[in-house]
C-alpha atoms as a PDB file:
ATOM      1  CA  UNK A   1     163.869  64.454 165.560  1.00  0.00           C
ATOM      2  CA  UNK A   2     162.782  66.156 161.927  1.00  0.00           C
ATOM      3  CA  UNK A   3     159.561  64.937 160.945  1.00  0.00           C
ATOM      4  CA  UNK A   4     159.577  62.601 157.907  1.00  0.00           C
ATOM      5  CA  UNK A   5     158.143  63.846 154.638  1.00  0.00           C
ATOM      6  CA  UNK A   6     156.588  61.846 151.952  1.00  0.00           C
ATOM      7  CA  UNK A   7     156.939  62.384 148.830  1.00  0.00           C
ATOM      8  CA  UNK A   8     155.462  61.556 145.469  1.00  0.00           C
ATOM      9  CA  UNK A   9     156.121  58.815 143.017  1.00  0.00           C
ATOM     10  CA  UNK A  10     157.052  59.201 139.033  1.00  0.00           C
ATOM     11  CA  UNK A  11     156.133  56.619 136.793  1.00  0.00           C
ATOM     12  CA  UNK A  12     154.353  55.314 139.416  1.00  0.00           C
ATOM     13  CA  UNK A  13     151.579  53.788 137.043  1.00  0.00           C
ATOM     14  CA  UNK A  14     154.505  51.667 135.171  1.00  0.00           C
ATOM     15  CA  UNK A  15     156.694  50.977 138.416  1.00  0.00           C
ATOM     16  CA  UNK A  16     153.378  49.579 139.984  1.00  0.00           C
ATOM     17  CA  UNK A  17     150.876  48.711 137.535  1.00  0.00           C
ATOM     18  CA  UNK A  18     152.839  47.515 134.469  1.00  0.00           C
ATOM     19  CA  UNK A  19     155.874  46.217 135.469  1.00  0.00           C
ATOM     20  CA  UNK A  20     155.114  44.997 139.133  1.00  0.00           C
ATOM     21  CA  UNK A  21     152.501  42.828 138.055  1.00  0.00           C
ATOM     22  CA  UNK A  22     154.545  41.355 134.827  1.00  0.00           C
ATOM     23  CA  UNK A  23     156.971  40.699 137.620  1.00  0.00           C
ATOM     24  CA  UNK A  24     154.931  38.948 139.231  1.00  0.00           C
ATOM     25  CA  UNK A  25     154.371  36.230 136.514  1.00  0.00           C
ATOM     26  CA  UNK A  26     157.941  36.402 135.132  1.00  0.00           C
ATOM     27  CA  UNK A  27     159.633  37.029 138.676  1.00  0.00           C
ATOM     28  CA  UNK A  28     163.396  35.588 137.083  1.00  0.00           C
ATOM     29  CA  UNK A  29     163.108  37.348 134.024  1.00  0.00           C
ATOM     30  CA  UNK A  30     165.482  40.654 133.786  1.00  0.00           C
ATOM     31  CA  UNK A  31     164.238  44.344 133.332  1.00  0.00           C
ATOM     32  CA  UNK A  32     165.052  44.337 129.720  1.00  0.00           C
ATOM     33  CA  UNK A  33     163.165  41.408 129.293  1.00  0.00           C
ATOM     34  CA  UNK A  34     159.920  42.525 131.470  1.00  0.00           C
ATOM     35  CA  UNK A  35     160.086  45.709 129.099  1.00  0.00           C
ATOM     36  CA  UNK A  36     160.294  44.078 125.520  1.00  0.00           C
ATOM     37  CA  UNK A  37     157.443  41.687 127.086  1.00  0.00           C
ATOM     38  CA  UNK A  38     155.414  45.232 128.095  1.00  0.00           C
ATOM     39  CA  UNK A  39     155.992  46.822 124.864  1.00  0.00           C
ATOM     40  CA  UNK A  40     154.851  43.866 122.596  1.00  0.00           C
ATOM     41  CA  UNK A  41     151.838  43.468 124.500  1.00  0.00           C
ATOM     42  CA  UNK A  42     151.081  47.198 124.458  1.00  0.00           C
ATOM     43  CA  UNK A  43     151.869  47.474 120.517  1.00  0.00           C
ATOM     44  CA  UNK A  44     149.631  43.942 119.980  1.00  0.00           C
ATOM     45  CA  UNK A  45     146.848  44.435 121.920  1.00  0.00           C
ATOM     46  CA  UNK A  46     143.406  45.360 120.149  1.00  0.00           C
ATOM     47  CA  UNK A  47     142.624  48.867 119.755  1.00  0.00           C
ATOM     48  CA  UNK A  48     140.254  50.392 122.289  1.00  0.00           C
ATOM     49  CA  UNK A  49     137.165  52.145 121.642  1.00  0.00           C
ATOM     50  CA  UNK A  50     138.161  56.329 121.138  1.00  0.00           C
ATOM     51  CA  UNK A  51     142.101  54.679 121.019  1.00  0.00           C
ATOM     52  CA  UNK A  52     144.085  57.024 118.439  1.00  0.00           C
ATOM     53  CA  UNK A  53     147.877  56.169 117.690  1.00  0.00           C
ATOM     54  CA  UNK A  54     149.065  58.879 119.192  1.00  0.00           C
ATOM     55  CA  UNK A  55     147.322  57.572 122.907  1.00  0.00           C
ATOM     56  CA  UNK A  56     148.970  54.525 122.550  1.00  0.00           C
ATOM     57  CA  UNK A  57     152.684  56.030 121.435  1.00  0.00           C
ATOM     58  CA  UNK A  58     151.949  58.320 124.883  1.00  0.00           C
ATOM     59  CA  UNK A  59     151.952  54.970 126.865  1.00  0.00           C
ATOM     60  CA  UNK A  60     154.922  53.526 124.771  1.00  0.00           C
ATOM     61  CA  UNK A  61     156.561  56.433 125.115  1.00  0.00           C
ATOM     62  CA  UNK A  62     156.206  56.743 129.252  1.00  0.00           C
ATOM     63  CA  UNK A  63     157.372  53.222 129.334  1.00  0.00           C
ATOM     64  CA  UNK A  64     160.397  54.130 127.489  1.00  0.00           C
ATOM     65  CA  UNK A  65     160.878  56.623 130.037  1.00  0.00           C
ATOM     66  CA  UNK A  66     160.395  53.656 132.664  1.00  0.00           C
ATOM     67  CA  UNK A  67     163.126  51.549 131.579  1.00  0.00           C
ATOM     68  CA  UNK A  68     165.448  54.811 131.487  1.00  0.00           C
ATOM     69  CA  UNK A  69     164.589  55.112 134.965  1.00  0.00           C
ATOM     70  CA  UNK A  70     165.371  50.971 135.502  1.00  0.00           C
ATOM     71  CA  UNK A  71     168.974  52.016 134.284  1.00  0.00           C
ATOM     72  CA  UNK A  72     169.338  55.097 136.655  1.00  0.00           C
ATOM     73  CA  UNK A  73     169.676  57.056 134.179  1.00  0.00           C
ATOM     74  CA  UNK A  74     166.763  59.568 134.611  1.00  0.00           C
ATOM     75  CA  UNK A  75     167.729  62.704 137.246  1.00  0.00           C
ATOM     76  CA  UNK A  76     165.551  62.936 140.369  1.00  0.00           C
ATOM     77  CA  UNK A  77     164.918  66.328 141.328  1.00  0.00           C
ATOM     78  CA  UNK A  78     162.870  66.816 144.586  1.00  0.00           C
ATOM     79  CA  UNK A  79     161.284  70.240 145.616  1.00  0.00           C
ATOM     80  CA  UNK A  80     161.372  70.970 149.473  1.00  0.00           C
ATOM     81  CA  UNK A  81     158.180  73.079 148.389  1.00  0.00           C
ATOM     82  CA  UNK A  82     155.982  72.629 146.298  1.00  0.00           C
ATOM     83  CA  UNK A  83     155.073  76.011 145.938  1.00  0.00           C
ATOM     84  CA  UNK A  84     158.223  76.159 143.697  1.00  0.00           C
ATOM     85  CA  UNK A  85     155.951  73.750 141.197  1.00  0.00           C
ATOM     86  CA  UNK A  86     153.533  76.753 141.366  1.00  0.00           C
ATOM     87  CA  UNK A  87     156.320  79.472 140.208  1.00  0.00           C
ATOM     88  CA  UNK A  88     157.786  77.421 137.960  1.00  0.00           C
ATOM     89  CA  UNK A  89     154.244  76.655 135.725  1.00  0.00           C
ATOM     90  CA  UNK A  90     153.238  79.767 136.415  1.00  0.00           C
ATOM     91  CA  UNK A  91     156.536  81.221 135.571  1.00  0.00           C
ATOM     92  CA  UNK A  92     155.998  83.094 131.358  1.00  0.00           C
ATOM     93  CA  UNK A  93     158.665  81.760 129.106  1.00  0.00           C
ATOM     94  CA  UNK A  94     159.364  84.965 127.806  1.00  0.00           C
ATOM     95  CA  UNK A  95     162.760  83.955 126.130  1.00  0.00           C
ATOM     96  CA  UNK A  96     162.004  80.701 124.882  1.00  0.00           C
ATOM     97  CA  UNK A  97     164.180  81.151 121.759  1.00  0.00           C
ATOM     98  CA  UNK A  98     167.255  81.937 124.080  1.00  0.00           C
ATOM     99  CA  UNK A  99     166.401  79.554 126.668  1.00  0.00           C
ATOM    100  CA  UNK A 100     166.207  76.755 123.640  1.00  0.00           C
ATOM    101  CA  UNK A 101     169.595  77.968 122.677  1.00  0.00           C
ATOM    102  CA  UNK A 102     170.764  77.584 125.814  1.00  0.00           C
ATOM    103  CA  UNK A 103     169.128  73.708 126.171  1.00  0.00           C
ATOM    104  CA  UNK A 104     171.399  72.642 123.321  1.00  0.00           C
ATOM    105  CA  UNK A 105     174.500  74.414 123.897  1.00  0.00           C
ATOM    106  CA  UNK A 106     174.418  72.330 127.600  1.00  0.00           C
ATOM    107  CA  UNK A 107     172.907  69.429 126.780  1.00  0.00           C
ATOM    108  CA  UNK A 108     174.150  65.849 125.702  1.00  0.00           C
ATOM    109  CA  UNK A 109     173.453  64.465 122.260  1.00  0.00           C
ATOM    110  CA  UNK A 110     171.873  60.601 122.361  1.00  0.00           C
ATOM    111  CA  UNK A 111     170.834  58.317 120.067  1.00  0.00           C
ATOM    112  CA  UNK A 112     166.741  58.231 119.537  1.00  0.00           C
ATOM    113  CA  UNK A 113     164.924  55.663 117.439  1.00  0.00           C
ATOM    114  CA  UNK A 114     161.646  56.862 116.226  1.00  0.00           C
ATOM    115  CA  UNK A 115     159.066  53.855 116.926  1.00  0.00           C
ATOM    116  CA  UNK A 116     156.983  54.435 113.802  1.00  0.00           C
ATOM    117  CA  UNK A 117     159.247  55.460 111.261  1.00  0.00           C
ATOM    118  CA  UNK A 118     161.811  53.256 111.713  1.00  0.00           C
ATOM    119  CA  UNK A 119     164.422  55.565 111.936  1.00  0.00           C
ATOM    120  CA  UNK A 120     167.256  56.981 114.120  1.00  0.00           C
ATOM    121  CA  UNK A 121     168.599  60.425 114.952  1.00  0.00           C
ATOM    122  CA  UNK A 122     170.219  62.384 117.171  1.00  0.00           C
ATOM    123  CA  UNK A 123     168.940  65.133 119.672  1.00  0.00           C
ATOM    124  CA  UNK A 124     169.998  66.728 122.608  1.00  0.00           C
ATOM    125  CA  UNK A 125     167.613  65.363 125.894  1.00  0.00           C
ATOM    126  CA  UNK A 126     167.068  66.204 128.809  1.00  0.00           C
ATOM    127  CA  UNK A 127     165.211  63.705 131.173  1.00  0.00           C
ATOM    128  CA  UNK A 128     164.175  64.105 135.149  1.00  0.00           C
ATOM    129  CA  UNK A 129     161.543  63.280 137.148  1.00  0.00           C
ATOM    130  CA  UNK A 130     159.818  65.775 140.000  1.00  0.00           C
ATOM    131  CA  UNK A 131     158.718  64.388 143.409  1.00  0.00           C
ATOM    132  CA  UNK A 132     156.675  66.637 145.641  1.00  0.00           C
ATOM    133  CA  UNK A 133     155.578  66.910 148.868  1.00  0.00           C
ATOM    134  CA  UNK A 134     152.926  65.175 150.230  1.00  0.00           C
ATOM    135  CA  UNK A 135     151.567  64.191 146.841  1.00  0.00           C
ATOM    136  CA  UNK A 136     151.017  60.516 145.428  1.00  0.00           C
ATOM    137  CA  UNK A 137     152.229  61.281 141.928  1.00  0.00           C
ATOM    138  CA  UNK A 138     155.501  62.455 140.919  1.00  0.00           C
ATOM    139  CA  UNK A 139     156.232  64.007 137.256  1.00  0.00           C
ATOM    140  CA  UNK A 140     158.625  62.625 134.616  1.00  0.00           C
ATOM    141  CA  UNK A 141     159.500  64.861 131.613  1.00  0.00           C
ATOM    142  CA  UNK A 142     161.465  63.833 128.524  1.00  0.00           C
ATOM    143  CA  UNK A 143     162.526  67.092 126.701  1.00  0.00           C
ATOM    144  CA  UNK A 144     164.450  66.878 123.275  1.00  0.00           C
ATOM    145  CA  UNK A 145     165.856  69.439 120.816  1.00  0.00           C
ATOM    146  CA  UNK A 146     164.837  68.039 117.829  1.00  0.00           C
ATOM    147  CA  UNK A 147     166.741  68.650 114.060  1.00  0.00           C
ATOM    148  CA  UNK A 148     164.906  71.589 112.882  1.00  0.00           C
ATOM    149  CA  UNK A 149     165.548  73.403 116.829  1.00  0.00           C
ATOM    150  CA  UNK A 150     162.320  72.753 117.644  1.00  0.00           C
ATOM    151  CA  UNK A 151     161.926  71.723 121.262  1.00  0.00           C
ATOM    152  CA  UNK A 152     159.696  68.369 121.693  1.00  0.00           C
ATOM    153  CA  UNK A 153     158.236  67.863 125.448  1.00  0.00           C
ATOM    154  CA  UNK A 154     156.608  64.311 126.467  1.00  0.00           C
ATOM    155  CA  UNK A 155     155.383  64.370 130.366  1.00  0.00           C
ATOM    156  CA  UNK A 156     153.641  61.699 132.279  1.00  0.00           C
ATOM    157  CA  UNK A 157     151.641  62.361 135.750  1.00  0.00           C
ATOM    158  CA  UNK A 158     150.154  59.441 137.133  1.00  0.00           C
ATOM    159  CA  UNK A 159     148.017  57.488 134.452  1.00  0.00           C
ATOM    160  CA  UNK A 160     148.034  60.531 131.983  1.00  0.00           C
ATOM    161  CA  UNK A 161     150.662  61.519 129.468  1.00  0.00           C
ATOM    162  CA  UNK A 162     150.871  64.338 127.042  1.00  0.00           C
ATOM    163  CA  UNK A 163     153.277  65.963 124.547  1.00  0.00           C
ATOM    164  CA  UNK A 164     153.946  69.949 123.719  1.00  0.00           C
ATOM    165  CA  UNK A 165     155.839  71.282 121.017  1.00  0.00           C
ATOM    166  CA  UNK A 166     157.501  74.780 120.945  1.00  0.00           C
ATOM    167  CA  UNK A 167     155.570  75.174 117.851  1.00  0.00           C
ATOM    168  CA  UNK A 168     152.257  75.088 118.905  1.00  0.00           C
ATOM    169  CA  UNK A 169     152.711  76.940 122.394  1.00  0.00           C
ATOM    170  CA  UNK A 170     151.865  80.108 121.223  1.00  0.00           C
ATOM    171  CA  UNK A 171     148.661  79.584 120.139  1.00  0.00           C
ATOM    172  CA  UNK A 172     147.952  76.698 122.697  1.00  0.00           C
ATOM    173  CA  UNK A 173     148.207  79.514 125.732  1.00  0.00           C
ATOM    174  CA  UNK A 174     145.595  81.178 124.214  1.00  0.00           C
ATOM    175  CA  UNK A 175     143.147  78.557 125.256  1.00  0.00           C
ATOM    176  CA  UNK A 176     141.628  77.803 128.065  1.00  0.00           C
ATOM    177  CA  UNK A 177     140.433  73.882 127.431  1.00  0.00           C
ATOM    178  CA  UNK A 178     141.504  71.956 130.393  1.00  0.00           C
ATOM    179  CA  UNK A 179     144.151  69.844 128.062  1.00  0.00           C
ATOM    180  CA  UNK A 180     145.883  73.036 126.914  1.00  0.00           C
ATOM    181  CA  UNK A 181     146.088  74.410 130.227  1.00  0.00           C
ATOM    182  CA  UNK A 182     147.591  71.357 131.836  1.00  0.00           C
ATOM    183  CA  UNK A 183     149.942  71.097 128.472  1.00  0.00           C
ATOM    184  CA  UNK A 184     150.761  74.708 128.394  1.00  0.00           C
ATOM    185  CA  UNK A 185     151.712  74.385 132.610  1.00  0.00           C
ATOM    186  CA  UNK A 186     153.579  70.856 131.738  1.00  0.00           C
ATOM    187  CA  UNK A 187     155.938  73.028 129.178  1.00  0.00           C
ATOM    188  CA  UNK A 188     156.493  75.502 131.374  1.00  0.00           C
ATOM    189  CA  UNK A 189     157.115  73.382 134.562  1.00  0.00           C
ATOM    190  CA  UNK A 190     159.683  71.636 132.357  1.00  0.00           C
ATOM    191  CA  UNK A 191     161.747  74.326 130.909  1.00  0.00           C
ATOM    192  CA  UNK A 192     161.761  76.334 133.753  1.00  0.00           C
ATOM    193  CA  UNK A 193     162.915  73.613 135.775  1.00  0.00           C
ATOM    194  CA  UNK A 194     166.081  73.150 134.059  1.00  0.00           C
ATOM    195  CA  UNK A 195     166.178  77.199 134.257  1.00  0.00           C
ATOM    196  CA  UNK A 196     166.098  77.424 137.888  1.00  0.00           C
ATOM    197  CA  UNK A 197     168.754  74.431 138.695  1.00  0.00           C
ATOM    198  CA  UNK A 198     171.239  76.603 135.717  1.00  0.00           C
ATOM    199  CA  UNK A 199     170.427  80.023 136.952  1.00  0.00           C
ATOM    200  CA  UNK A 200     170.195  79.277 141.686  1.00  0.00           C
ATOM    201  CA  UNK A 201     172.697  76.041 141.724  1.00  0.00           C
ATOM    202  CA  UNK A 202     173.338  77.324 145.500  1.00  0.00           C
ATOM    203  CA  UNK A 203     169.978  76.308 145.880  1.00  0.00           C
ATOM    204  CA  UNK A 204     170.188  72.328 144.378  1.00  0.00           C
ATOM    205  CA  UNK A 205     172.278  69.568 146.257  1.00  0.00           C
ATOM    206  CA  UNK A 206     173.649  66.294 145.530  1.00  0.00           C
ATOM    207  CA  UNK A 207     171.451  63.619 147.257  1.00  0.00           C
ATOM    208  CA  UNK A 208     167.516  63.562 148.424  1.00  0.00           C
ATOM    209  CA  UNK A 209     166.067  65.325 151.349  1.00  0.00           C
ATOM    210  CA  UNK A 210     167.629  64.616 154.635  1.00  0.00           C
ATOM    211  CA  UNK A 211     163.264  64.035 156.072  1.00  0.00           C
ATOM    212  CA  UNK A 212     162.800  61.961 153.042  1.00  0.00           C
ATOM    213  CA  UNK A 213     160.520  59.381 154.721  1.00  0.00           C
ATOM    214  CA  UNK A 214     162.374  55.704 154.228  1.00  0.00           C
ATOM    215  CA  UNK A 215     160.496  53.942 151.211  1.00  0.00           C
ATOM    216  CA  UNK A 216     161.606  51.932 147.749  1.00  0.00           C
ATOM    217  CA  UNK A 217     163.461  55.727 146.417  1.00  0.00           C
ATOM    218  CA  UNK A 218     166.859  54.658 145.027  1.00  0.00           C
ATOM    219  CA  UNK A 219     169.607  56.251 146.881  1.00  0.00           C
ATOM    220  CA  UNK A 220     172.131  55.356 144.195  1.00  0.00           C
ATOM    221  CA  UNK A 221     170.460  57.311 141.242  1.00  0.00           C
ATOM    222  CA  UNK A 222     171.038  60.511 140.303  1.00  0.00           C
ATOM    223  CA  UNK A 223     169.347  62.455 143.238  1.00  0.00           C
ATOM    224  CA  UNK A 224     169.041  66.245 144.134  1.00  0.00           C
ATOM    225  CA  UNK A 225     166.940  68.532 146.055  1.00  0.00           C
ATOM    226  CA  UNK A 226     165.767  71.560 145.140  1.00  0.00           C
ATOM    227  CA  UNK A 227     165.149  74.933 148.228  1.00  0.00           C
ATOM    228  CA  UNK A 228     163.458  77.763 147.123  1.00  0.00           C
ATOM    229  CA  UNK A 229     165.833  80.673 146.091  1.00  0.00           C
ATOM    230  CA  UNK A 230     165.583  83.987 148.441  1.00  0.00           C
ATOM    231  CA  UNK A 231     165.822  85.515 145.068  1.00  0.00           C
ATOM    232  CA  UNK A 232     162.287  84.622 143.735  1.00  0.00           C
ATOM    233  CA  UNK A 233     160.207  85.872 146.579  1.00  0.00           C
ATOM    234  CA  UNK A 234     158.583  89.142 147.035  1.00  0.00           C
ATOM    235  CA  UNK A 235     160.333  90.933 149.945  1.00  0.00           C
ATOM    236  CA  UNK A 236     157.187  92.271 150.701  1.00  0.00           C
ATOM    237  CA  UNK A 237     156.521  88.921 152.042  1.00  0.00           C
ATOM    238  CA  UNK A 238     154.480  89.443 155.372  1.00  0.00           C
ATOM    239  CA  UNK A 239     156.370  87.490 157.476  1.00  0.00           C
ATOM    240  CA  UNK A 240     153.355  85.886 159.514  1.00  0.00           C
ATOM    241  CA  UNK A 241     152.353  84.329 156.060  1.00  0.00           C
ATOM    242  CA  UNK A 242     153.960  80.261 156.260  1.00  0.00           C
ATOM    243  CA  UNK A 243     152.714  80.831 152.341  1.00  0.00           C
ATOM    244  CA  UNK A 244     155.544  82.195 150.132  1.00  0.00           C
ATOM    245  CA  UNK A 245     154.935  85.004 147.581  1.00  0.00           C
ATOM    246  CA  UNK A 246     156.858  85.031 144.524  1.00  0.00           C
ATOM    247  CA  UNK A 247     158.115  87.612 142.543  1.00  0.00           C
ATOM    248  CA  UNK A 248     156.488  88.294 138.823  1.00  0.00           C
ATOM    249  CA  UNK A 249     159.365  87.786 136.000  1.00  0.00           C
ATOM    250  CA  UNK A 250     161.005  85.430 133.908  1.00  0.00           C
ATOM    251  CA  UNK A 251     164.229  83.146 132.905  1.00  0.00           C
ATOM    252  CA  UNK A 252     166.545  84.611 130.183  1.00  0.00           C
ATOM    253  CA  UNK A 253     169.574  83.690 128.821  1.00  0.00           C
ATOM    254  CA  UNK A 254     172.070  85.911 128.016  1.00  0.00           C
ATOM    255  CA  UNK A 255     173.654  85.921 124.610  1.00  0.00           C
ATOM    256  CA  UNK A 256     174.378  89.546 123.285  1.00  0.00           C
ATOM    257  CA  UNK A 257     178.477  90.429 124.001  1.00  0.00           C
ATOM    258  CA  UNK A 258     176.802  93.407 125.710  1.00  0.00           C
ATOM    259  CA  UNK A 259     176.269  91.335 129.270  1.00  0.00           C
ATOM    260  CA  UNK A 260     179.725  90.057 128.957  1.00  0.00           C
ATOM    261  CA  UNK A 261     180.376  88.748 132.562  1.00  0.00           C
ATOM    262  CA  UNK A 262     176.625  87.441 131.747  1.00  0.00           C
ATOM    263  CA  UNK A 263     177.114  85.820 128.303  1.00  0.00           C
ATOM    264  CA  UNK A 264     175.855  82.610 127.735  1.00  0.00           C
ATOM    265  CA  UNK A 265     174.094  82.109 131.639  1.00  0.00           C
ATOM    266  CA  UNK A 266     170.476  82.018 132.368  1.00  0.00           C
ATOM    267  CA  UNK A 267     169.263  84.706 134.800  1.00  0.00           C
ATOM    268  CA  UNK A 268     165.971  85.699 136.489  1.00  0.00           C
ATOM    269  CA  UNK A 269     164.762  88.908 135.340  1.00  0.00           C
ATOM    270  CA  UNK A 270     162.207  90.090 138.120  1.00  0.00           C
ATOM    271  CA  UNK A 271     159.831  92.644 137.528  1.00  0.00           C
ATOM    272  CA  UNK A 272     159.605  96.069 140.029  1.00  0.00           C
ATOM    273  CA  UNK A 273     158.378  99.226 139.686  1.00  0.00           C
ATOM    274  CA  UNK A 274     159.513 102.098 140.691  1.00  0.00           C
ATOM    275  CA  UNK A 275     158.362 105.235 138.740  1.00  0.00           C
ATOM    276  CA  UNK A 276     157.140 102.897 135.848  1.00  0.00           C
ATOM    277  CA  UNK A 277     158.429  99.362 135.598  1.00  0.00           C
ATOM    278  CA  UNK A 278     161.941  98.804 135.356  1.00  0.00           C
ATOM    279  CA  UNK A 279     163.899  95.244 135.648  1.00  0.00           C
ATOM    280  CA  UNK A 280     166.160  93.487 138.166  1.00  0.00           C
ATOM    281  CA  UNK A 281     168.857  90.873 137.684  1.00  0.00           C
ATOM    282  CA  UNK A 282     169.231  87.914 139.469  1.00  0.00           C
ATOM    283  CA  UNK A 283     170.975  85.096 139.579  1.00  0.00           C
ATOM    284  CA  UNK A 284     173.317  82.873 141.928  1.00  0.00           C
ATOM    285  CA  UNK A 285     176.848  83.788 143.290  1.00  0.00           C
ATOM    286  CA  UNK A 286     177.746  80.295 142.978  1.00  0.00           C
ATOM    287  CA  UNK A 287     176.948  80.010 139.362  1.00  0.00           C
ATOM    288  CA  UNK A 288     181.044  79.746 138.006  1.00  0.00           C
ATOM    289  CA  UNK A 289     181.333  77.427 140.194  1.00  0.00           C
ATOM    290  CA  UNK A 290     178.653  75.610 139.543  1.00  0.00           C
ATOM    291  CA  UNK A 291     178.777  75.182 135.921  1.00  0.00           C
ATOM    292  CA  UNK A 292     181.692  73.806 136.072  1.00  0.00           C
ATOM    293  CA  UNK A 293     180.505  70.802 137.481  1.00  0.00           C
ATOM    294  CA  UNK A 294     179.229  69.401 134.257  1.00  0.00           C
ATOM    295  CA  UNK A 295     178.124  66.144 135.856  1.00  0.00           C
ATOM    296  CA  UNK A 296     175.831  68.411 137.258  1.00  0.00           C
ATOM    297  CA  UNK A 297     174.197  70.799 134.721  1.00  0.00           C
ATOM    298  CA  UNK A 298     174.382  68.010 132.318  1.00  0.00           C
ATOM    299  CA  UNK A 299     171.433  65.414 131.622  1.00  0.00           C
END
């Protein structure tokens, strides 16, 4: 018999934390009503010492994210490996401008109401959650295309939370502060993700893992795992290492009519050299078939 993997939790600080103990007081009260309780008590309560607004709209915002996942409405993506978390953050975003492109040609438009402002607009979002491998905390990401094309990315991990904007990656790479590494990694992670699933679909399927280890996961949401493509490791691979290698390149999406069979798909451009450095296509055989699917590829 397989042996049983666990794997990490997202939102685990609001599943447990917030809502299970409000539960616990207001055990007949609905999810709705636990979360307008949450939120009002949140938004009322005095302001800590070092508190700024926008640390308090980071915990408003992950408990928005919360009640999405309450609906079933957020997608669950689970990585067999989590080395693929390490390609995937580590993974440049080379194309960002055609991989934004490609974000809000795919995505679905909804409804957002802006807490502070008081106002409502629409962007294209896409919202999943990571578990992991033997880890206690799962991610949950929240990535919009906002009105001006800008691409707006809130994340939470455990008790933390942060946001990224397209706008201010560029310059935030070029630091090496712990919080603009770990937001810098959180952008890429996210992106990429959604990159991967559109560009190696033979790698995702429907469901969670088949060793998932039996806990409180919710086998009716929208759940998929995630193998790590062939494609993305070095051949060179010794094959005594149990450690995969990865190969160096990026996610691009295609738009010129010049790639014509390619137009309007996200590939992995990998990096070799041979007599200088030259660049190799990949993506998934299945891809057609895949995208088709739009249940799928859509968030």
């Amino acid at each position: 018999m397989a042996r049983k993997v666990y794997y990490s939790k997202p939102l685990k600080y609001f599943w447990q934390d917030l809502y299970g103990v409000q539960k616990k007081f207001t055990p007949y009260f609905s999810d709705e009503q636990i979360f307008a309780i949450l939120r009002q008590n949140i938004l009322a309560a005095p302001t800590k010492a070092f508190e700024t607004p926008e640390m308090r709209g980071l915990i408003i915002s992950g408990l928005e994210m919360w009640r999405e996942d309450s609906r079933g409405e957020i997608k669950h993506i689970f990585f067999l490996d989590k080395q693929l978390r390490e390609f995937l953050e580590n993974t440049p975003l080379s194309d960002l401008e055609g991989i934004k492109k490609f974000l809000y040609e795919n995505g679905q438009s909804n409804d957002v109401f802006h807490l502070y402002s008081n106002e409502q607009s629409k962007h294209v979002i896409y919202r999943f959650a990571l578990h992991l491998p033997y880890e206690a905390d799962g991610y949950a990401f929240s990535l919009s295309i906002e009105a001006d094309g800008s691409v707006e990315l809130y994340f939470s991990l455990g008790e933390n939370g942060g946001r990224m904007s397209d706008k201010f990656y560029a310059d935030t790479i070029k630091k090496d502060d712990l919080i603009s590494l770990t937001t810098s990694k959180m952008f890429r992670l996210a992106i990429n993700t959604i990159a991967y699933m559109n560009c190696f679909p033979d790698c995702v399927t429907d469901g969670v893992p088949k060793n998932l280890f039996e806990r409180s996961e919710d086998m009716s949401v929208k759940n998929f795992t995630f193998k790590v493509s062939d494609k993305i490791k070095d051949s060179e691979n010794s094959q005594l290492s149990k450690m995969p290698h990865f190969r160096k390149g990026h996610f691009r999406s295609f738009q010129s009519d010049y790639f014509a069979n390619k137009k309007g798909q996200i590939v992995f451009i990998a990096e070799t050299m041979v007599k200088g450095k030259a660049k190799t296509v990949s993506t998934s055989s299945e891809k057609d078939e895949f995208r088709s699917n739009a249940g799928k590829t859509k968030s």
